[in-house]
PDB file of N, CA and C in Angstrom:
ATOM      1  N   UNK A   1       3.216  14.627 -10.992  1.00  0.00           N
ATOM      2  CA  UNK A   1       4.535  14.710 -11.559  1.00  0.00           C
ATOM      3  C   UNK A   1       5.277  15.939 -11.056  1.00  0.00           C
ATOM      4  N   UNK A   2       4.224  16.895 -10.678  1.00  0.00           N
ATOM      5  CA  UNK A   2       5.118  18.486 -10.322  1.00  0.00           C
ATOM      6  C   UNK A   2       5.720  17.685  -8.994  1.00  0.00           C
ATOM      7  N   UNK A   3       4.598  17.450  -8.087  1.00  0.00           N
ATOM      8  CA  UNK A   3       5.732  17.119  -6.760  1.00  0.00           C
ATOM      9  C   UNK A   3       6.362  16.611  -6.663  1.00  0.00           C
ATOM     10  N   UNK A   4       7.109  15.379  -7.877  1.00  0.00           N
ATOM     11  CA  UNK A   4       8.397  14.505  -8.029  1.00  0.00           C
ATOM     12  C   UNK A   4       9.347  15.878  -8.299  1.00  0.00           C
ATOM     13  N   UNK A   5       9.419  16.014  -9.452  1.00  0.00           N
ATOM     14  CA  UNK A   5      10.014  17.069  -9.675  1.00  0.00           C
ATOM     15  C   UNK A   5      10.237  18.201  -8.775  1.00  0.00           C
ATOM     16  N   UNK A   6       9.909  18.364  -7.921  1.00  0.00           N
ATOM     17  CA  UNK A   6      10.217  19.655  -7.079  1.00  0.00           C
ATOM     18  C   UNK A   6      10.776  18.888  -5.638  1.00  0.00           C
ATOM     19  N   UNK A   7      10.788  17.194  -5.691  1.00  0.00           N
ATOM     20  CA  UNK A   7      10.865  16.611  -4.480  1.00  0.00           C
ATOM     21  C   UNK A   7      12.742  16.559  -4.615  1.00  0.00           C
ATOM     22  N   UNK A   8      12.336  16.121  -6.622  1.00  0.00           N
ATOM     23  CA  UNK A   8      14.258  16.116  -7.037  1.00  0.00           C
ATOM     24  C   UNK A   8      15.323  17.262  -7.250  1.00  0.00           C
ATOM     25  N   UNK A   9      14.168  18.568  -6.866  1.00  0.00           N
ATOM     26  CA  UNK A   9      14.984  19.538  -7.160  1.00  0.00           C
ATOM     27  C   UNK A   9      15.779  19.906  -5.676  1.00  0.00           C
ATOM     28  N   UNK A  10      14.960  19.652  -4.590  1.00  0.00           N
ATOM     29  CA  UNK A  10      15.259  20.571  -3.038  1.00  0.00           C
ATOM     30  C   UNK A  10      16.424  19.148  -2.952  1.00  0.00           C
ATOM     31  N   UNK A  11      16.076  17.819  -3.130  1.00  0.00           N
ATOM     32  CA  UNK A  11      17.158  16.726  -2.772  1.00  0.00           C
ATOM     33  C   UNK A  11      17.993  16.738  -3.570  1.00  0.00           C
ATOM     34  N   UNK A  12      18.456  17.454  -5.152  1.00  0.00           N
ATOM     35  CA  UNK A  12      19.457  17.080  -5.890  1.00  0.00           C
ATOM     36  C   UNK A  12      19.395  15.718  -6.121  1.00  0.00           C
ATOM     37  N   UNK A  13      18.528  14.545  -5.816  1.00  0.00           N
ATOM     38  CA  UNK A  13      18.837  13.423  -6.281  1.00  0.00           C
ATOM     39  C   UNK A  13      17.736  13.133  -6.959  1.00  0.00           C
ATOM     40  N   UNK A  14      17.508  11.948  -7.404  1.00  0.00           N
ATOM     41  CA  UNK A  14      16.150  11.387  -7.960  1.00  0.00           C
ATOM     42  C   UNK A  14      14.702  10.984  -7.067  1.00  0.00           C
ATOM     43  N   UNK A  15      13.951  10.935  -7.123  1.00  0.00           N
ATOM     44  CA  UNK A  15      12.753  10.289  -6.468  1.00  0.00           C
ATOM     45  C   UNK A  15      12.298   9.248  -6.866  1.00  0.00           C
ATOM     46  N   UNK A  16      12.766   7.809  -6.757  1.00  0.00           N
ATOM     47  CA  UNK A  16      12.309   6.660  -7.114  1.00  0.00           C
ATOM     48  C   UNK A  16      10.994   6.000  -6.608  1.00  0.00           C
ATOM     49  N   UNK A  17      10.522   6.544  -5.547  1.00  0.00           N
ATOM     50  CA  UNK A  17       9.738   5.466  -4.356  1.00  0.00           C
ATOM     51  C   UNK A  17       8.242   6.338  -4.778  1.00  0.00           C
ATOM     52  N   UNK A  18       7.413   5.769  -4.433  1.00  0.00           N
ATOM     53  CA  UNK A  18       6.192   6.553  -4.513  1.00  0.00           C
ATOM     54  C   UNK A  18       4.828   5.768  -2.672  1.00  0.00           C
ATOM     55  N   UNK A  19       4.620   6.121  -2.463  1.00  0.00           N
ATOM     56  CA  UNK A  19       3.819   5.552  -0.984  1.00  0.00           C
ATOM     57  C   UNK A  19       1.853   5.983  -1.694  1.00  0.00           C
ATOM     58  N   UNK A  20       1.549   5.152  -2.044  1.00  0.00           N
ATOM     59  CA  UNK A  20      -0.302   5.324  -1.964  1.00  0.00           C
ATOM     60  C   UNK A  20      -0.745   6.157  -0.794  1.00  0.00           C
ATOM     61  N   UNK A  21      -1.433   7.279  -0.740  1.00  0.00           N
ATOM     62  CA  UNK A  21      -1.612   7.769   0.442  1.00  0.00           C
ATOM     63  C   UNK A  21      -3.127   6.610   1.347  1.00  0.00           C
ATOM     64  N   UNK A  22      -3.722   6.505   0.747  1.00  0.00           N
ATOM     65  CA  UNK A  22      -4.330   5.488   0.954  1.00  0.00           C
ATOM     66  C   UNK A  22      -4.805   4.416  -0.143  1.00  0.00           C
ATOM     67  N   UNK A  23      -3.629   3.250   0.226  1.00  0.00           N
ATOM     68  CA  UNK A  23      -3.152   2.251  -0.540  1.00  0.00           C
ATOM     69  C   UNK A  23      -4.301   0.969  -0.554  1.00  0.00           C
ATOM     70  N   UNK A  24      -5.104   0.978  -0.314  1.00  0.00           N
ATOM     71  CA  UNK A  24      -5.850  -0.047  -0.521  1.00  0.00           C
ATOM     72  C   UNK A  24      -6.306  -0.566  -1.794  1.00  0.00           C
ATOM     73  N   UNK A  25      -6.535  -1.411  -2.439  1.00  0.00           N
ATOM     74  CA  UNK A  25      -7.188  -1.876  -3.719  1.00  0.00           C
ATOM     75  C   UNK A  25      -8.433  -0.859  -4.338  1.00  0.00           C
ATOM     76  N   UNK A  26      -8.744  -0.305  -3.122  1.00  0.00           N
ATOM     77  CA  UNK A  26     -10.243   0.591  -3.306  1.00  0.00           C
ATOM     78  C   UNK A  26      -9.702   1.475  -3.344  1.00  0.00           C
ATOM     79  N   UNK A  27      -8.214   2.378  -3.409  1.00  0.00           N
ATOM     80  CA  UNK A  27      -8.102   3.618  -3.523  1.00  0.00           C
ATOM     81  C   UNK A  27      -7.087   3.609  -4.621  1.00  0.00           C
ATOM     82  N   UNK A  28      -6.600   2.974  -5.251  1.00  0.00           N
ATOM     83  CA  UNK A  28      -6.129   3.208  -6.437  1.00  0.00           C
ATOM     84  C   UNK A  28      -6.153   2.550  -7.808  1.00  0.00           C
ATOM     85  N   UNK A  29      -6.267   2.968  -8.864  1.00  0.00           N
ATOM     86  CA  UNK A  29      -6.756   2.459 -10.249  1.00  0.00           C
ATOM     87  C   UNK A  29      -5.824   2.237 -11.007  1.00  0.00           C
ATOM     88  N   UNK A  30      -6.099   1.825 -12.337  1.00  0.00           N
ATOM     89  CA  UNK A  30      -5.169   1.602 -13.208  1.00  0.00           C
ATOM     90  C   UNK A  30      -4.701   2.763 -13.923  1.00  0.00           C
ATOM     91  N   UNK A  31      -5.433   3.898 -13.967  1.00  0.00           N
ATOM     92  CA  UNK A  31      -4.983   5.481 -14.235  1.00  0.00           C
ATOM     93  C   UNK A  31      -3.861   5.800 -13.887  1.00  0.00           C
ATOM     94  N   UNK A  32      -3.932   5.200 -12.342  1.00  0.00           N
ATOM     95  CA  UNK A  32      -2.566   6.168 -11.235  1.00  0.00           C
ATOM     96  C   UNK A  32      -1.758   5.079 -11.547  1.00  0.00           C
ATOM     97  N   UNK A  33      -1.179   3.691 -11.822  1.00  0.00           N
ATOM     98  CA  UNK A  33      -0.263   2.908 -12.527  1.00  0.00           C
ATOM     99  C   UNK A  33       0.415   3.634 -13.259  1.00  0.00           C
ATOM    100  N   UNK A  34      -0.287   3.829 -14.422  1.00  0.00           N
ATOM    101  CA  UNK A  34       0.016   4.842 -15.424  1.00  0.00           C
ATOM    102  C   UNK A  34       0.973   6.182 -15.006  1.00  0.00           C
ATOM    103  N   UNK A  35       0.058   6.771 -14.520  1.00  0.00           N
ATOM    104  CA  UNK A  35       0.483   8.298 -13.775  1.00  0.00           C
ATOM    105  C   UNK A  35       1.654   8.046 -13.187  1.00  0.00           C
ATOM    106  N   UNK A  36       2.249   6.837 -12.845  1.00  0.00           N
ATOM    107  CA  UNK A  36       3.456   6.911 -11.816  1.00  0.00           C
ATOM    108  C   UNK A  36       4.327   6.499 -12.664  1.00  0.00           C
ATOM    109  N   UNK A  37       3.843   5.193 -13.660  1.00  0.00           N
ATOM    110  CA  UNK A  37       5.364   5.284 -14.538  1.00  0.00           C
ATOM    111  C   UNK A  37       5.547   5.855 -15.335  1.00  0.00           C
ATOM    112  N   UNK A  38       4.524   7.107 -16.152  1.00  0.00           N
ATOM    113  CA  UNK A  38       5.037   8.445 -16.747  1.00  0.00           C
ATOM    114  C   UNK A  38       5.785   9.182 -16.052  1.00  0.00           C
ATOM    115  N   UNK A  39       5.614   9.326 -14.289  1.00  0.00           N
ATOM    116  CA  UNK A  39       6.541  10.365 -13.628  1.00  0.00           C
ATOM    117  C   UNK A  39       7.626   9.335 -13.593  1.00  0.00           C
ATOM    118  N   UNK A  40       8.162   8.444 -13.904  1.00  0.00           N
ATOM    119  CA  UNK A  40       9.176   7.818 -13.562  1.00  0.00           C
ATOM    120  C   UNK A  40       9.633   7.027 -12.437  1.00  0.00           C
ATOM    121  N   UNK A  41       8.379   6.900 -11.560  1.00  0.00           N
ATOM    122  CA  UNK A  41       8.918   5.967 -10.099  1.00  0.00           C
ATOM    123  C   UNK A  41       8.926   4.560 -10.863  1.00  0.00           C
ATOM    124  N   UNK A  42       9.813   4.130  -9.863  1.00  0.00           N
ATOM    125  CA  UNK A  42      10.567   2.779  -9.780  1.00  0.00           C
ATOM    126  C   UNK A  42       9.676   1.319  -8.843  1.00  0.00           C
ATOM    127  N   UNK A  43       9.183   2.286  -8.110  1.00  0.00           N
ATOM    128  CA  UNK A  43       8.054   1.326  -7.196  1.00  0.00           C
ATOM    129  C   UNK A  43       7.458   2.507  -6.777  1.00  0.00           C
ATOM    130  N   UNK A  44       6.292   1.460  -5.718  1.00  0.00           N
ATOM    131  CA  UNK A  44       5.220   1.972  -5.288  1.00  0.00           C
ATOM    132  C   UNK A  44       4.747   1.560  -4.021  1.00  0.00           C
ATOM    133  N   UNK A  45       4.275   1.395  -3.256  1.00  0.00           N
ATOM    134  CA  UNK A  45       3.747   0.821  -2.012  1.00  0.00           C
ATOM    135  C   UNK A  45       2.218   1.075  -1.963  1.00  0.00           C
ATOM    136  N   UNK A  46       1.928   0.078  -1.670  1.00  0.00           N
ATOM    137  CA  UNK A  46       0.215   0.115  -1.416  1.00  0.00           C
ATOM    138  C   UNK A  46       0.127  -0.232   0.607  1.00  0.00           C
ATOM    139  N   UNK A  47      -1.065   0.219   0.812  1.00  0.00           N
ATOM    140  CA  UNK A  47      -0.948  -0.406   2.280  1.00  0.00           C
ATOM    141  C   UNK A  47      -1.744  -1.761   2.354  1.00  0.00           C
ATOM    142  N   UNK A  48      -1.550  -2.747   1.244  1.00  0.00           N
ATOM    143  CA  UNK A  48      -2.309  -4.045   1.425  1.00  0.00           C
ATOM    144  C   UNK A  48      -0.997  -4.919   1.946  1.00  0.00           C
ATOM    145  N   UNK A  49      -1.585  -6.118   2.900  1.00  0.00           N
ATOM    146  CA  UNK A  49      -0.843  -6.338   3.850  1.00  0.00           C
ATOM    147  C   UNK A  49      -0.560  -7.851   2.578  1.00  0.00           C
ATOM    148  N   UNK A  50       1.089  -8.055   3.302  1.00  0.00           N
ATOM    149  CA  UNK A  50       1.797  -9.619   2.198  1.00  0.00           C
ATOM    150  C   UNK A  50       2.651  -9.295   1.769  1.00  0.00           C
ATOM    151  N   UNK A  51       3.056 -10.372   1.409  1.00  0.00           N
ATOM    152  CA  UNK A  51       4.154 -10.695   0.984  1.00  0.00           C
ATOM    153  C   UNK A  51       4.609 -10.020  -0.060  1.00  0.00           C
ATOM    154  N   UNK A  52       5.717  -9.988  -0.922  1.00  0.00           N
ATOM    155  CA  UNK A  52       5.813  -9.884  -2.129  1.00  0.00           C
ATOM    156  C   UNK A  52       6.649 -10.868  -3.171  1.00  0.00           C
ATOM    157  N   UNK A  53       6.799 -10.882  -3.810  1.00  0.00           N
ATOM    158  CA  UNK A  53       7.232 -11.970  -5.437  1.00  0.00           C
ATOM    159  C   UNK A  53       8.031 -11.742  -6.113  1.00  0.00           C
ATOM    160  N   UNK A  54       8.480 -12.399  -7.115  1.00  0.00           N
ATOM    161  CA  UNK A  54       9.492 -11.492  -7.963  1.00  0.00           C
ATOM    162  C   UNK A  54       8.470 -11.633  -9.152  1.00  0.00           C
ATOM    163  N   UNK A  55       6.536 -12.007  -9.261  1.00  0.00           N
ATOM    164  CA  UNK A  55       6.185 -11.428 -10.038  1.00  0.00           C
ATOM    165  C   UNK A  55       5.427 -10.133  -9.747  1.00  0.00           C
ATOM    166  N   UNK A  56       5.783  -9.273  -8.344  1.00  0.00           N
ATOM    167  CA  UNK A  56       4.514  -8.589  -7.750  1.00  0.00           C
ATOM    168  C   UNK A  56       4.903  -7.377  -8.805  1.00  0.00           C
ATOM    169  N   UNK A  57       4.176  -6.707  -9.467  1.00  0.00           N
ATOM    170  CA  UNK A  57       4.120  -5.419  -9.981  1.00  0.00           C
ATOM    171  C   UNK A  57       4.782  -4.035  -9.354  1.00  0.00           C
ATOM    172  N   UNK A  58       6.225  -3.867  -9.442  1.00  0.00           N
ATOM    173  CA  UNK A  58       6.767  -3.003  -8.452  1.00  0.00           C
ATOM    174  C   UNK A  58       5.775  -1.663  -8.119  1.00  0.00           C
ATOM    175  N   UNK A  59       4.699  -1.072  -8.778  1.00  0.00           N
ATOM    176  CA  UNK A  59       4.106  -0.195  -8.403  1.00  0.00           C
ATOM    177  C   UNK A  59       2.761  -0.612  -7.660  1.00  0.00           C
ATOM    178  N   UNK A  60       2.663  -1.776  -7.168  1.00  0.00           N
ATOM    179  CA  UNK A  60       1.604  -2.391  -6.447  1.00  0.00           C
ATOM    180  C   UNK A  60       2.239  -3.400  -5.634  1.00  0.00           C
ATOM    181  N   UNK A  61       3.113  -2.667  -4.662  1.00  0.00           N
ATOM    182  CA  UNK A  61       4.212  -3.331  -3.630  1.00  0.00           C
ATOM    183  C   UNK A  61       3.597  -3.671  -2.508  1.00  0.00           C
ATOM    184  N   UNK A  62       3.041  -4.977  -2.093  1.00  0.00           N
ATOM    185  CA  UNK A  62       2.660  -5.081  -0.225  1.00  0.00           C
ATOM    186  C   UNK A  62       3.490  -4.677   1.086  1.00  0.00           C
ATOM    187  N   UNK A  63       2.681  -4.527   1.870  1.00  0.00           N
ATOM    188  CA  UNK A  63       3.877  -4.372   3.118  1.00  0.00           C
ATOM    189  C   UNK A  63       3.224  -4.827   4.219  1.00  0.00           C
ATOM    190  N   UNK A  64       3.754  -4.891   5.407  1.00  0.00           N
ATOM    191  CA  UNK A  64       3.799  -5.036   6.730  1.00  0.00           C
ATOM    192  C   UNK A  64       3.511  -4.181   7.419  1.00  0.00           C
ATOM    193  N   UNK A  65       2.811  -4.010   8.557  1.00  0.00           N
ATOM    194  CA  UNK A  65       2.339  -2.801   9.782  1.00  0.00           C
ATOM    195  C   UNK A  65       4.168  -3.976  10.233  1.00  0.00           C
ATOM    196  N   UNK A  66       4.707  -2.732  10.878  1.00  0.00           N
ATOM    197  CA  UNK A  66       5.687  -3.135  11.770  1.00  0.00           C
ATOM    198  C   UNK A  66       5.234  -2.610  13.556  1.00  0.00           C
ATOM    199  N   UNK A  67       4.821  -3.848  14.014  1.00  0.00           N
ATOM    200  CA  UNK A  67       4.722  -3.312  15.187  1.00  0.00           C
ATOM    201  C   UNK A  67       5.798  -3.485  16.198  1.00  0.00           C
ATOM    202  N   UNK A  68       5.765  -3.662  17.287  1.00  0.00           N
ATOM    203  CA  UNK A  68       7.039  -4.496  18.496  1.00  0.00           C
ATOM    204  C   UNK A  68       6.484  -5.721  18.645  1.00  0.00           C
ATOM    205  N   UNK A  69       6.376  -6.537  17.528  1.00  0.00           N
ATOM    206  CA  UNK A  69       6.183  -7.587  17.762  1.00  0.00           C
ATOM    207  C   UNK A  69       7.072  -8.627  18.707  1.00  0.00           C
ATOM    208  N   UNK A  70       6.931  -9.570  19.297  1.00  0.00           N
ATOM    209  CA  UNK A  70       7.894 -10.730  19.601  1.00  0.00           C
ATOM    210  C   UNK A  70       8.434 -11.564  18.508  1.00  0.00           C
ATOM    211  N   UNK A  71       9.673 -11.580  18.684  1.00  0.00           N
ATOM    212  CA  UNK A  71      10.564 -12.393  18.041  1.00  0.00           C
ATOM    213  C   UNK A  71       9.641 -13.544  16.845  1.00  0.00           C
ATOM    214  N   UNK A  72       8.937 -14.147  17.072  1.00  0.00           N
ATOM    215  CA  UNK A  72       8.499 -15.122  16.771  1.00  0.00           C
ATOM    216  C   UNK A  72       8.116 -14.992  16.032  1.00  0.00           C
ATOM    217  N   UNK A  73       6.527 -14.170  16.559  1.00  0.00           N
ATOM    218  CA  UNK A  73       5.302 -13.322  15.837  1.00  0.00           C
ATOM    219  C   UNK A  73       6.164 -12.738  14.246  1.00  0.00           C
ATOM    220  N   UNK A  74       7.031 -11.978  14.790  1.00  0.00           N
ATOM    221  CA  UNK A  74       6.971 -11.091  13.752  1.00  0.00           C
ATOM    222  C   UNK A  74       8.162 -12.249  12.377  1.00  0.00           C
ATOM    223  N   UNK A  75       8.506 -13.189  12.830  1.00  0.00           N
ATOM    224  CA  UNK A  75       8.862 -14.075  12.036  1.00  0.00           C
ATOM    225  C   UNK A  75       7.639 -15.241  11.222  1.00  0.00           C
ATOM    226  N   UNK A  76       6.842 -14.991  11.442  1.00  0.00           N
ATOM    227  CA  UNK A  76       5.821 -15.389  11.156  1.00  0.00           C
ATOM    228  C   UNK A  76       5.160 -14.607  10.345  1.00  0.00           C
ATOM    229  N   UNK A  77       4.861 -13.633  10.893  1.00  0.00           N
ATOM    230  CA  UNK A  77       4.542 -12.614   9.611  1.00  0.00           C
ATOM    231  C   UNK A  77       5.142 -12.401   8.700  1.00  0.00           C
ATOM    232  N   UNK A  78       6.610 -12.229   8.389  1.00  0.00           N
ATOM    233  CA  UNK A  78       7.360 -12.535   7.117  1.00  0.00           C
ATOM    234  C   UNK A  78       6.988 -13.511   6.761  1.00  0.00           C
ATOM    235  N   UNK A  79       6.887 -14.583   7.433  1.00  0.00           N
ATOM    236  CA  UNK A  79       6.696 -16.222   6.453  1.00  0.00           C
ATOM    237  C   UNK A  79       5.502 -16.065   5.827  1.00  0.00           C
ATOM    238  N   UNK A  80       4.395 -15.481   6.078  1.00  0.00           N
ATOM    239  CA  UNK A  80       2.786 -15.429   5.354  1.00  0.00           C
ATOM    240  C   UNK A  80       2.019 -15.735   6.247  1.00  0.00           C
ATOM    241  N   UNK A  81       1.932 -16.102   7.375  1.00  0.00           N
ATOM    242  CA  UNK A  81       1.258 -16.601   8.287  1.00  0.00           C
ATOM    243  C   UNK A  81      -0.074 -15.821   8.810  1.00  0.00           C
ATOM    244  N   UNK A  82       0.146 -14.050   8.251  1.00  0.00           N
ATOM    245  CA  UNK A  82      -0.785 -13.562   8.198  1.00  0.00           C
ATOM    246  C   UNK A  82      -1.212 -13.003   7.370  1.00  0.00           C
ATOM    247  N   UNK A  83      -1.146 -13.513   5.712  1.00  0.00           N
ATOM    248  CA  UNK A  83      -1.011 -12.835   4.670  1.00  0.00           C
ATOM    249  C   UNK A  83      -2.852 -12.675   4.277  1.00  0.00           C
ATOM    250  N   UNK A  84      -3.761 -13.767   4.809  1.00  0.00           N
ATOM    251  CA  UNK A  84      -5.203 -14.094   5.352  1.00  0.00           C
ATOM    252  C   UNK A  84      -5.633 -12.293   5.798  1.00  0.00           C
ATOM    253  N   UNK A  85      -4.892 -11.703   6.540  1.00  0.00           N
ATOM    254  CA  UNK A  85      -5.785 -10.609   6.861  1.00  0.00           C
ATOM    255  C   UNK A  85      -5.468  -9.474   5.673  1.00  0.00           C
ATOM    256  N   UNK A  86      -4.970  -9.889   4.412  1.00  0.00           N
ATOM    257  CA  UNK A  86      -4.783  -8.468   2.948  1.00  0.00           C
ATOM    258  C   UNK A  86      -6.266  -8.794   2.691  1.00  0.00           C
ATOM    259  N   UNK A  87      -6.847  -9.576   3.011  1.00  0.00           N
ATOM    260  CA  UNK A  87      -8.603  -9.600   2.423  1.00  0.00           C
ATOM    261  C   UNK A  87      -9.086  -8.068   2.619  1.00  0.00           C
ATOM    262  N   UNK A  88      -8.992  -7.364   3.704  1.00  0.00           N
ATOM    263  CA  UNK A  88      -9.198  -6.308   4.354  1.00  0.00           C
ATOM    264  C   UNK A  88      -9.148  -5.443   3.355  1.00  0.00           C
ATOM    265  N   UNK A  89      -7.867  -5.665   2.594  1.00  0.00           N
ATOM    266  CA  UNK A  89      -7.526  -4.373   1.875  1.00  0.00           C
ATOM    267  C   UNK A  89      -7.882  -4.684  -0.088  1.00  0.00           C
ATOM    268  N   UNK A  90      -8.969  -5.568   0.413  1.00  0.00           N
ATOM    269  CA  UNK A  90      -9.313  -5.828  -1.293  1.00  0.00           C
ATOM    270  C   UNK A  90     -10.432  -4.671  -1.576  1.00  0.00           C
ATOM    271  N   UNK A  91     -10.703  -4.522  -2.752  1.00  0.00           N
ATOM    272  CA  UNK A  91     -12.470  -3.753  -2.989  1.00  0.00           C
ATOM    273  C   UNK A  91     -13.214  -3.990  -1.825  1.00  0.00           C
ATOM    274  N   UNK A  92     -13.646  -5.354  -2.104  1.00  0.00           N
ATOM    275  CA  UNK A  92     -14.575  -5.908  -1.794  1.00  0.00           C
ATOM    276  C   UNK A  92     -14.694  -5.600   0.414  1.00  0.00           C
ATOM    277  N   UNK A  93     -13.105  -5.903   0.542  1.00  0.00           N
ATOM    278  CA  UNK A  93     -12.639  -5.714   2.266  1.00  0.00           C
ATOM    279  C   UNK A  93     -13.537  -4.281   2.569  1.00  0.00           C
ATOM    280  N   UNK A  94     -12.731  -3.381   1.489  1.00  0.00           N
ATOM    281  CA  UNK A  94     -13.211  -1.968   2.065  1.00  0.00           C
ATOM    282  C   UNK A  94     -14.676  -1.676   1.463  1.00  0.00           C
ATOM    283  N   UNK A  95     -15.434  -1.887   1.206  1.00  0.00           N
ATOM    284  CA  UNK A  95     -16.961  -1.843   1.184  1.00  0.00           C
ATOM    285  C   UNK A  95     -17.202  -2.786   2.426  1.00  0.00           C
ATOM    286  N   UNK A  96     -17.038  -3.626   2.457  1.00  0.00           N
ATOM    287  CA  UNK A  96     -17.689  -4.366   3.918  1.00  0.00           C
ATOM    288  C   UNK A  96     -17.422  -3.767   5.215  1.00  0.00           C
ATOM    289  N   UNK A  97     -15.855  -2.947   5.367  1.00  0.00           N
ATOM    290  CA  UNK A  97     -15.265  -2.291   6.459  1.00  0.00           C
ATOM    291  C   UNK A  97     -16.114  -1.299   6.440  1.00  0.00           C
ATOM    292  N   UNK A  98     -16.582  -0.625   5.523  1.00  0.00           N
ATOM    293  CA  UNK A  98     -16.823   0.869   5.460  1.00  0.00           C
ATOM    294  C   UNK A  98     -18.731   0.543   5.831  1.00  0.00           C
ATOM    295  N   UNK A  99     -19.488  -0.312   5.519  1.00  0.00           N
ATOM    296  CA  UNK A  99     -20.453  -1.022   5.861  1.00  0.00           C
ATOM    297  C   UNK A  99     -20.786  -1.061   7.435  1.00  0.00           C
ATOM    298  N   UNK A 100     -19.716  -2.094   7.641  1.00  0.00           N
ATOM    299  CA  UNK A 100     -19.765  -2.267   9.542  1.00  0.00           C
ATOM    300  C   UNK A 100     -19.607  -1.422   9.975  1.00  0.00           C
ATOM    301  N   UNK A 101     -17.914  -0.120   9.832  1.00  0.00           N
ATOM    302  CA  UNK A 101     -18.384   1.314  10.440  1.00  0.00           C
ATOM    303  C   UNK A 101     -19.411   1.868  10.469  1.00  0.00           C
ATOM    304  N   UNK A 102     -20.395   1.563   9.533  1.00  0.00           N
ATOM    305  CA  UNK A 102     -21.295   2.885   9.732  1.00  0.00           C
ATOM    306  C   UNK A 102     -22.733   2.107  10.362  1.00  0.00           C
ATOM    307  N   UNK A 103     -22.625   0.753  10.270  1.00  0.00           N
ATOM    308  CA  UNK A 103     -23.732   0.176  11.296  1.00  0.00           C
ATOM    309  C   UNK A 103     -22.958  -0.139  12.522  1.00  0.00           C
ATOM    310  N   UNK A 104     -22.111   0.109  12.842  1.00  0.00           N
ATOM    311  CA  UNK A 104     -21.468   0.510  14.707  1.00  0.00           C
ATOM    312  C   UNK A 104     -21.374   1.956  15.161  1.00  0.00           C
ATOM    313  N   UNK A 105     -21.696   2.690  13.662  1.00  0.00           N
ATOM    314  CA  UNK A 105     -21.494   4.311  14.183  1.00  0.00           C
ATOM    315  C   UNK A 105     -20.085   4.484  14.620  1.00  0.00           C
ATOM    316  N   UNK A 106     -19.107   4.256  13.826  1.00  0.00           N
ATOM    317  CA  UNK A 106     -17.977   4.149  14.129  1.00  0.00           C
ATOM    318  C   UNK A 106     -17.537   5.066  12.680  1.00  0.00           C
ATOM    319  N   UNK A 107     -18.058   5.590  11.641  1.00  0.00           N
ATOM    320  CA  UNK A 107     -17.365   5.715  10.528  1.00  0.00           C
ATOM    321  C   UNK A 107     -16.973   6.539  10.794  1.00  0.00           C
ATOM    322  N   UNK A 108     -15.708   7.038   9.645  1.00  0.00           N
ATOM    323  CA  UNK A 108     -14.679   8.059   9.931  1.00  0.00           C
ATOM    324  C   UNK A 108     -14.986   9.045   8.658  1.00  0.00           C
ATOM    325  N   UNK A 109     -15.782   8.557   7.901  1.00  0.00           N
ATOM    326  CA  UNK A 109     -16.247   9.565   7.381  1.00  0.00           C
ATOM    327  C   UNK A 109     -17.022  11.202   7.510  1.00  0.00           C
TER     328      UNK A 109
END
């Protein structure tokens, strides 16, 4: 809450938005829900990949990697066409990811 507050003091305006620093299903709880609409944000962003709803929970907002996609591609990805790869970003995604890193010797831990 201090760093909202000190984010609205240097901007003179409000701080509505809030970004998960790492947004996955596995990195945030129902605590920090809480924690954000006591500080007063308006939404939230997670980094799980999809769509969103007009029932999605504004503080558990999906998004898009924006790459340079082609025209097409990246019209496709708005439509849901790759909404199949948010598995990644469930619990369950990131225990299996974090699994295979470390039997490829790849972890970033």
């Amino acid at each position: 809450m201090l760093a909202k507050l000190q984010l609205e003091e240097r901007l003179g305006r409000p701080v509505r938005a809030f970004a998960y620093v790492k947004g996955s299903e596995a990195h945030y709880k129902p605590v920090h829900l809480s924690l954000l609409r006591q500080a007063g944000y308006d939404v939230a962003f997670t980094s799980v990949s999809g769509s969103n709803t007009p029932r999605t929970d504004p503080l558990r907002l999906h998004r898009y990697n924006v790459e340079p996609y082609p025209a097409r591609t990246f019209e496709l990805v708005l439509a849901g066409a790759c909404d199949l790869i948010a598995v990644k970003d469930t619990v369950s995604g990131t225990y299996a990811r974090r699994a295979f890193n470390a039997l490829l010797g790849t972890s970033s831990k």
